[in-house]
C-alpha atoms as a PDB file:
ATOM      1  CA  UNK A   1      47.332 -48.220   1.816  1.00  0.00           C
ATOM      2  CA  UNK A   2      45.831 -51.393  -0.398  1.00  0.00           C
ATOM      3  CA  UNK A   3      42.235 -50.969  -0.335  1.00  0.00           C
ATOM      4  CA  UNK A   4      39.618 -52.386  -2.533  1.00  0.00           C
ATOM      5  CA  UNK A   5      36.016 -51.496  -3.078  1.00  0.00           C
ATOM      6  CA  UNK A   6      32.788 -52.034  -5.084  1.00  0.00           C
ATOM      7  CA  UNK A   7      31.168 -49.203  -3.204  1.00  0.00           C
ATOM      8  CA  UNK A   8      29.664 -47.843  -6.474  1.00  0.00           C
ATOM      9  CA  UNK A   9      28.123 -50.791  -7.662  1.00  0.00           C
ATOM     10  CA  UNK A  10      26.474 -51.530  -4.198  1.00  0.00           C
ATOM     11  CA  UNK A  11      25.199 -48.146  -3.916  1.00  0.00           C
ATOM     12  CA  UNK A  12      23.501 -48.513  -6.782  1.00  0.00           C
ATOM     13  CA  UNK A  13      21.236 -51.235  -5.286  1.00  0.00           C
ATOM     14  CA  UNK A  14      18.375 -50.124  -3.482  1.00  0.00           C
ATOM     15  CA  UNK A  15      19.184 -52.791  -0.539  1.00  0.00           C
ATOM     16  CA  UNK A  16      21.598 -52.583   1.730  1.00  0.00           C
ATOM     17  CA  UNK A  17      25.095 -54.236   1.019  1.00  0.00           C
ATOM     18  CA  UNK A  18      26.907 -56.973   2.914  1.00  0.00           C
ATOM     19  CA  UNK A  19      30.097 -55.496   3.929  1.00  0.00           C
ATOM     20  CA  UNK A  20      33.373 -57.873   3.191  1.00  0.00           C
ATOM     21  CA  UNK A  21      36.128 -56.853   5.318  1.00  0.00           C
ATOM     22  CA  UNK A  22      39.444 -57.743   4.872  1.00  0.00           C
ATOM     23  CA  UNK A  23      41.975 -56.881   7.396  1.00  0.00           C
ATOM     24  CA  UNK A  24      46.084 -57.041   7.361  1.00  0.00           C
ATOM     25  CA  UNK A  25      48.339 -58.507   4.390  1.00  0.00           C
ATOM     26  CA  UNK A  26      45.164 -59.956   2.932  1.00  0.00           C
ATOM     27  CA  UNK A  27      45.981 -57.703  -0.057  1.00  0.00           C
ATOM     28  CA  UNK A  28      49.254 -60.189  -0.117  1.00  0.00           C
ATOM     29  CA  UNK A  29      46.944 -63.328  -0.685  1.00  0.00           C
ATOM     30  CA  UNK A  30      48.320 -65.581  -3.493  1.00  0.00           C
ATOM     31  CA  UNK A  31      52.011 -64.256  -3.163  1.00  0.00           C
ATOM     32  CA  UNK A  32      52.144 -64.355   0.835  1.00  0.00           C
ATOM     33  CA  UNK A  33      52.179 -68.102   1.923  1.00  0.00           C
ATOM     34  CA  UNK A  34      50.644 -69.736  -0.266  1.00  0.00           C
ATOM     35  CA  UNK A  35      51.292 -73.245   0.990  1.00  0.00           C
ATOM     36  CA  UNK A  36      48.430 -72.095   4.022  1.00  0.00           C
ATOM     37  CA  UNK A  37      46.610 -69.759   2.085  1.00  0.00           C
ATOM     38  CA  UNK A  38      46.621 -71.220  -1.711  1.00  0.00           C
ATOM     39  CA  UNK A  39      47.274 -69.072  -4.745  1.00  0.00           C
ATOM     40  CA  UNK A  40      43.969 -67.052  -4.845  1.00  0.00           C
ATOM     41  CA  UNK A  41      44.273 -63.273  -4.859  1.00  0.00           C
ATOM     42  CA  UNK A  42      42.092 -61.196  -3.085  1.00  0.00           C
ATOM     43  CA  UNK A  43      40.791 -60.072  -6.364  1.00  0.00           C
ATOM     44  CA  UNK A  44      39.802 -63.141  -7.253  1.00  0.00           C
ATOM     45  CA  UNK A  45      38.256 -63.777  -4.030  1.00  0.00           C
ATOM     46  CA  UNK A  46      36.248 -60.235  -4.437  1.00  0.00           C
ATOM     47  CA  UNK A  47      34.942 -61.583  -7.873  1.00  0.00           C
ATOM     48  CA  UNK A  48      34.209 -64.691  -6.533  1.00  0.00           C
ATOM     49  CA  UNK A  49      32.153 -62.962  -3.453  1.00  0.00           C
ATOM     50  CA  UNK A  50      29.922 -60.486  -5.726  1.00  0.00           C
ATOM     51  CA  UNK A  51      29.015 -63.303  -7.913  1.00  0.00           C
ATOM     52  CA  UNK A  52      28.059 -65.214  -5.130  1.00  0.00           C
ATOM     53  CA  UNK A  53      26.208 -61.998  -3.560  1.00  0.00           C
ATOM     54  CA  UNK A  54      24.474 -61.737  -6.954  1.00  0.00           C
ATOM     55  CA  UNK A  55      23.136 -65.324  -7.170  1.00  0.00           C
ATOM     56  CA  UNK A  56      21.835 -64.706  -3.183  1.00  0.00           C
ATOM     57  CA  UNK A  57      19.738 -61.755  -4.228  1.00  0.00           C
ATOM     58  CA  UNK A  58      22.817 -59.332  -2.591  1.00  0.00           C
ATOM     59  CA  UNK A  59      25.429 -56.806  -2.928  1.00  0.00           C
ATOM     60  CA  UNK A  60      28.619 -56.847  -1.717  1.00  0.00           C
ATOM     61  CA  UNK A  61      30.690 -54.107  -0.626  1.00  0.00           C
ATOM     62  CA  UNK A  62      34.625 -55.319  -0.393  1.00  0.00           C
ATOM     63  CA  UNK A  63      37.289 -53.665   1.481  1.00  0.00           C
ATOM     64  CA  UNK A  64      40.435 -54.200   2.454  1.00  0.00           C
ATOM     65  CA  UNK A  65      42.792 -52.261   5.083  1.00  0.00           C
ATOM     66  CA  UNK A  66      46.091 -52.607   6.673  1.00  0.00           C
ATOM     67  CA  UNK A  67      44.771 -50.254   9.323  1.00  0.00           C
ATOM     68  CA  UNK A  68      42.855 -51.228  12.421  1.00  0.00           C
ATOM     69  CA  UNK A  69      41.276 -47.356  12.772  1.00  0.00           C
ATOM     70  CA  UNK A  70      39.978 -47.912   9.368  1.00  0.00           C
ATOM     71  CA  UNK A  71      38.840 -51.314   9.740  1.00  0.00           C
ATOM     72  CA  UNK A  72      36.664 -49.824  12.791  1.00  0.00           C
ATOM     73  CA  UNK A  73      35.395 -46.812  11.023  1.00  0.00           C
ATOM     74  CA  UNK A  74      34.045 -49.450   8.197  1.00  0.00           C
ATOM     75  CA  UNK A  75      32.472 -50.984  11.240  1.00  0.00           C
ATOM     76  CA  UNK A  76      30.636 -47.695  12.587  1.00  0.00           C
ATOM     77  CA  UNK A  77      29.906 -47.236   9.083  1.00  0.00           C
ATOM     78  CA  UNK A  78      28.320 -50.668   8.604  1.00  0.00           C
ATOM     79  CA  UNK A  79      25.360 -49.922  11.751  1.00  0.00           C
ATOM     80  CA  UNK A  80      23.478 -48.010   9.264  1.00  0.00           C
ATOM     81  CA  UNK A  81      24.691 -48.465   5.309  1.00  0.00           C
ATOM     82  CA  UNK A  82      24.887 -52.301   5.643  1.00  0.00           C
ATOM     83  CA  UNK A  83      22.832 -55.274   6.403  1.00  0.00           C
ATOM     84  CA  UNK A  84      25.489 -57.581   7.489  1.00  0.00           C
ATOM     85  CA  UNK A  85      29.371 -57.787   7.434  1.00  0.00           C
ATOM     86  CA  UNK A  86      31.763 -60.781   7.162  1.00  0.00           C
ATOM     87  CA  UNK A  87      35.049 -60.087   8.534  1.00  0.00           C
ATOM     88  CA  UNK A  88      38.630 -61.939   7.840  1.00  0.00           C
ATOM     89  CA  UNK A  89      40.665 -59.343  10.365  1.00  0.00           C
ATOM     90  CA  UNK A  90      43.947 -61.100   9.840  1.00  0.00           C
ATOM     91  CA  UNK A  91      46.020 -60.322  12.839  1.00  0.00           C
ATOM     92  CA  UNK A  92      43.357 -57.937  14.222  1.00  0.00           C
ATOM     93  CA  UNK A  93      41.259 -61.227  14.739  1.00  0.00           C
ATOM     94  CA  UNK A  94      43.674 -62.083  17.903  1.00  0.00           C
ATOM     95  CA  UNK A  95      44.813 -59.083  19.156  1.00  0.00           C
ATOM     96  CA  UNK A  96      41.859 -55.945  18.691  1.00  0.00           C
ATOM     97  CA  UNK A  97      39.908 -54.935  21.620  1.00  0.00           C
ATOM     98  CA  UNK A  98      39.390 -51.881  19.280  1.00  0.00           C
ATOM     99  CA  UNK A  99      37.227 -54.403  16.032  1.00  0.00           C
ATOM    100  CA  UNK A 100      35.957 -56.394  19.212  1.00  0.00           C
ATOM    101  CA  UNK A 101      33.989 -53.009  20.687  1.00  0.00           C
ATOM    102  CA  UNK A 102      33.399 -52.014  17.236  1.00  0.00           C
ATOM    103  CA  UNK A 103      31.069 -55.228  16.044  1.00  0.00           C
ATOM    104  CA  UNK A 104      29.452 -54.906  19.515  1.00  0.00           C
ATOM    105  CA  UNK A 105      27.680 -52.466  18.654  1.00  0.00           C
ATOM    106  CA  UNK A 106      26.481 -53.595  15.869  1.00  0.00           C
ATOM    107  CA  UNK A 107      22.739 -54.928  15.456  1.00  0.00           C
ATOM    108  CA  UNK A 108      23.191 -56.847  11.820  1.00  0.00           C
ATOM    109  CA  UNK A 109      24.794 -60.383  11.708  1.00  0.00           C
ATOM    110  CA  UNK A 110      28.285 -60.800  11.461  1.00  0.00           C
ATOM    111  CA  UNK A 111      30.449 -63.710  10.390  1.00  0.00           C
ATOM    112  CA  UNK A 112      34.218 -64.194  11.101  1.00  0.00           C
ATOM    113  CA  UNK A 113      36.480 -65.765   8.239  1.00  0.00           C
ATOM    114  CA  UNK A 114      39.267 -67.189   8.352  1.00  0.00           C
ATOM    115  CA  UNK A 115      41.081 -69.052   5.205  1.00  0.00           C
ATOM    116  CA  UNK A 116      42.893 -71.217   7.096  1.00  0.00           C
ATOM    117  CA  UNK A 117      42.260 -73.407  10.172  1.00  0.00           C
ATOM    118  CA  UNK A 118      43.623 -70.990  13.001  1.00  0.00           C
ATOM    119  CA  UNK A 119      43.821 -74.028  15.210  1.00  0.00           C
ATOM    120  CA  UNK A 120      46.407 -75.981  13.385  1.00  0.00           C
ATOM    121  CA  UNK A 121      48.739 -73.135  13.781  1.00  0.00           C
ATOM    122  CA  UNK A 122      50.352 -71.049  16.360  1.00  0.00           C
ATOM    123  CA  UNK A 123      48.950 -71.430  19.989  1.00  0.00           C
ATOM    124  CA  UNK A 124      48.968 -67.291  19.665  1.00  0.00           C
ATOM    125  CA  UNK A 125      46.052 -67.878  16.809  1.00  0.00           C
ATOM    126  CA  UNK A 126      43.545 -70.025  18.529  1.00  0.00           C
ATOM    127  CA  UNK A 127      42.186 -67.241  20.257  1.00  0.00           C
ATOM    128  CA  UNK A 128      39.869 -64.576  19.009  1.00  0.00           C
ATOM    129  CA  UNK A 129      39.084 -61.449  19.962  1.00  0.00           C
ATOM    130  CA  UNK A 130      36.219 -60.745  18.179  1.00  0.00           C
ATOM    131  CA  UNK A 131      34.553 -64.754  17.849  1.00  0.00           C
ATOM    132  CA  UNK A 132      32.357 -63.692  20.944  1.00  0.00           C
ATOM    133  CA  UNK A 133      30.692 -60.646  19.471  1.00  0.00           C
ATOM    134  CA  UNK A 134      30.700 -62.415  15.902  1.00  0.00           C
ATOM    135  CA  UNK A 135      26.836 -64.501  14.442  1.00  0.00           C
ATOM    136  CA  UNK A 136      29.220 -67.006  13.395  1.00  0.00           C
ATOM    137  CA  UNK A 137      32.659 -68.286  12.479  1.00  0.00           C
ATOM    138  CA  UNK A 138      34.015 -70.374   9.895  1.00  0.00           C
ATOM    139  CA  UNK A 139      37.392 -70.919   9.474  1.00  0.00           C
ATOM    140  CA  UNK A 140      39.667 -73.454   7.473  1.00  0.00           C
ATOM    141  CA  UNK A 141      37.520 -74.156   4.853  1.00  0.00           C
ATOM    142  CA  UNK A 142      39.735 -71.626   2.156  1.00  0.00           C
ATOM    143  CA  UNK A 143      38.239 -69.088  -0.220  1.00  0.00           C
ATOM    144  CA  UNK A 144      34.718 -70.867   0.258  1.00  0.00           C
ATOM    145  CA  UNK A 145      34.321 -69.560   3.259  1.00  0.00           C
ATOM    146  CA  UNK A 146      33.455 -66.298   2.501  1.00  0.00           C
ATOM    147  CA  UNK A 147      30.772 -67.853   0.232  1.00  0.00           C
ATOM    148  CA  UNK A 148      29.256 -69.624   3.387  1.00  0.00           C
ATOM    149  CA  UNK A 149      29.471 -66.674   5.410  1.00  0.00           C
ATOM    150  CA  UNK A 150      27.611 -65.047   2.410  1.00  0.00           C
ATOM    151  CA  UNK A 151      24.799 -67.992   3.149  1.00  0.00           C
ATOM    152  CA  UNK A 152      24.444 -67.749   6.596  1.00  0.00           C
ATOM    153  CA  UNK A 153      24.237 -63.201   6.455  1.00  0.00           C
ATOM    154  CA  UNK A 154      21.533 -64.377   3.810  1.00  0.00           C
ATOM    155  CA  UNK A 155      19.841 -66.470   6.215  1.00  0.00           C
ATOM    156  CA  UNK A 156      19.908 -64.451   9.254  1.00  0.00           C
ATOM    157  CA  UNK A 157      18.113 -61.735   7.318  1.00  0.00           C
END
């Protein structure tokens, strides 16, 4: 199971973290298709997301999962040891019922990433389960995204 995580250095903060979800073959990013979804790793993107964190006055907290149970236990997790979460779910974005329930109950703001623009793809893609209990969505923008969903968490504090 891929998984990455700066739980240590966000614990050490005396603030909560923003939680950075990533769901299926998001650990792939860079080698998987890159002609939609560029050469960037998801290490780089992870680097690229604390620094921004940092320069926002936050920590972040990245994960990654191929496993929709886990992804939804971060969730649960995320009501009380997080003060927002930005999710790419991958797949899970069009087809979890499961994430959707999860973020409900949340009370913390939560944006929905997506690298590419889901709605110059496959018809199956331009629907989201989990847009309608999401603060926000950005989508097709590339790795930047997750620094504007890093913004708006910021500004819904």
């Amino acid at each position: 199971m891929a998984k990455s995580s700066t739980r240590a250095s966000a614990q050490k903060s005396s603030a909560k973290p923003v939680f950075v979800l990533n769901g299926p073959n998001l650990n792939l990013l860079g080698q998987r298709e890159p002609e939609i979804y560029g050469r960037t790793t998801l290490a780089d993107i992870e680097k690229q997301v604390r620094a921004k964190a940092k320069a926002l006055g936050l920590t972040a907290d990245c994960r990654q999962s191929n496993h929709e149970g886990e992804l939804v236990d971060w969730i649960h997790e995320a009501r009380e040891g997080a003060c927002g979460v930005i999710l790419n779910a991958g797949a899970y974005s069009h087809t979890s019922i499961a994430i959707h329930d999860a973020l409900a109950a949340l009370d913390i703001p939560v944006i929905e990433v997506h690298i590419s623009n889901v709605y110059k793809r496959e018809s199956f893609r331009h629907h989201s389960t989990i847009s309608s209990v999401a603060t926000g969505v950005i989508c097709g923008l590339g790795t930047i995204g997750y620094d504007l969903a890093l913004e708006a968490v910021k500004s819904k504090l």
